[in-house]
Protein backbone atom coordinates (compact mmCIF):
# COMPACT_ATOMS: atom_id res chain seq x y z
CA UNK A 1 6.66 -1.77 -7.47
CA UNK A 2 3.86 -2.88 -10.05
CA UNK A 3 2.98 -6.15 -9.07
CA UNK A 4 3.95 -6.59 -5.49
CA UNK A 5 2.57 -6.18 -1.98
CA UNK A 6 4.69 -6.20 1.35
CA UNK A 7 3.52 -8.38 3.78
CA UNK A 8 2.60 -6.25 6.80
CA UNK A 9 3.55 -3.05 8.05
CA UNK A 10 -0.14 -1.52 7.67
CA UNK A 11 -0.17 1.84 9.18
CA UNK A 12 -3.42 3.03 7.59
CA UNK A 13 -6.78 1.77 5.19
CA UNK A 14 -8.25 4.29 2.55
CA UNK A 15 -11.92 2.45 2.41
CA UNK A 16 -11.24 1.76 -1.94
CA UNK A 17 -10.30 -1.63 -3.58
CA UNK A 18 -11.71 -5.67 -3.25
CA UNK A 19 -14.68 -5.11 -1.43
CA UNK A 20 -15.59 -1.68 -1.44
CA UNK A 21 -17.41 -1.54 -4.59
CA UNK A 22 -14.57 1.56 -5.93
CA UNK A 23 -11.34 1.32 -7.24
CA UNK A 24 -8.71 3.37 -5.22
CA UNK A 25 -7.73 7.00 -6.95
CA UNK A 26 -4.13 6.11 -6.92
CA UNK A 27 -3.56 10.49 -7.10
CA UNK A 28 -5.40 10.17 -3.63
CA UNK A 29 -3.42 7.77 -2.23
CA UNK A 30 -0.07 9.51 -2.97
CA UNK A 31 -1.68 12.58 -1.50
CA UNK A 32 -2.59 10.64 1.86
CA UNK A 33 0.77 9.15 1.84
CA UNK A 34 2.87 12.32 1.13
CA UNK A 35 0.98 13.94 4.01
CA UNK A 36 1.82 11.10 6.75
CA UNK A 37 5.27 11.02 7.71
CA UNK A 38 5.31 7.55 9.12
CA UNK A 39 4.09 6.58 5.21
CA UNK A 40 6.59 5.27 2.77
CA UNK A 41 3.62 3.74 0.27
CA UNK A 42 1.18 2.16 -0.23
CA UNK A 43 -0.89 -0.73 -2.35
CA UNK A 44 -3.52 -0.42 -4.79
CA UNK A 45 -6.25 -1.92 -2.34
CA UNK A 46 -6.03 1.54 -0.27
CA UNK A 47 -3.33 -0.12 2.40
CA UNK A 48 -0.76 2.80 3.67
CA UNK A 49 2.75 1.31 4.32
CA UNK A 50 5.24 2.52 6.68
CA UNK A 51 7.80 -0.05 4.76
CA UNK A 52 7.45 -1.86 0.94
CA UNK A 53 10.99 -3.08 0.94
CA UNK A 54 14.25 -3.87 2.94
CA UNK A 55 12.24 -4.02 6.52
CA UNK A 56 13.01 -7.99 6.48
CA UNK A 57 14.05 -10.51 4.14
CA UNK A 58 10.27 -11.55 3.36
CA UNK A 59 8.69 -8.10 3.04
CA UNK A 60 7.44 -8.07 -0.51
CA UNK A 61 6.31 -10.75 -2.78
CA UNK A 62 4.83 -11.08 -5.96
CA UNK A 63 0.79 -10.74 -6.38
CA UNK A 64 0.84 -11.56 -10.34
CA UNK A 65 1.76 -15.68 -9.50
């Protein structure tokens, strides 16, 4: 979901994003997540997720506000 981030629920960190002086190759990052089972996505500052929705009623807000 363009826009959001879930709170939590951090399984993994690609070294990309705010403070790593390269944007993340989101192709990459589907290709790290497709490979790890516990993975079910991930946010465009390299975190892997092992939940982005449903996990609890505060799991995802909105990073655009």
């Amino acid at each position: 979901m363009s826009g959001t981030d879930a709170v939590g629920h951090d399984i993994a960190h690609i070294e990309c994003g705010e403070g790593y002086g390269k944007e993340c190759d989101i192709e990459e990052l589907v290709a790290i997540c497709n490979s790890n089972s516990s993975c079910r996505g991930f946010n465009s500052n390299g975190f892997l997720k092992s939940c982005t929705s449903g996990c609890d009623a505060n799991c995802c807000y909105d990073v655009t506000q």
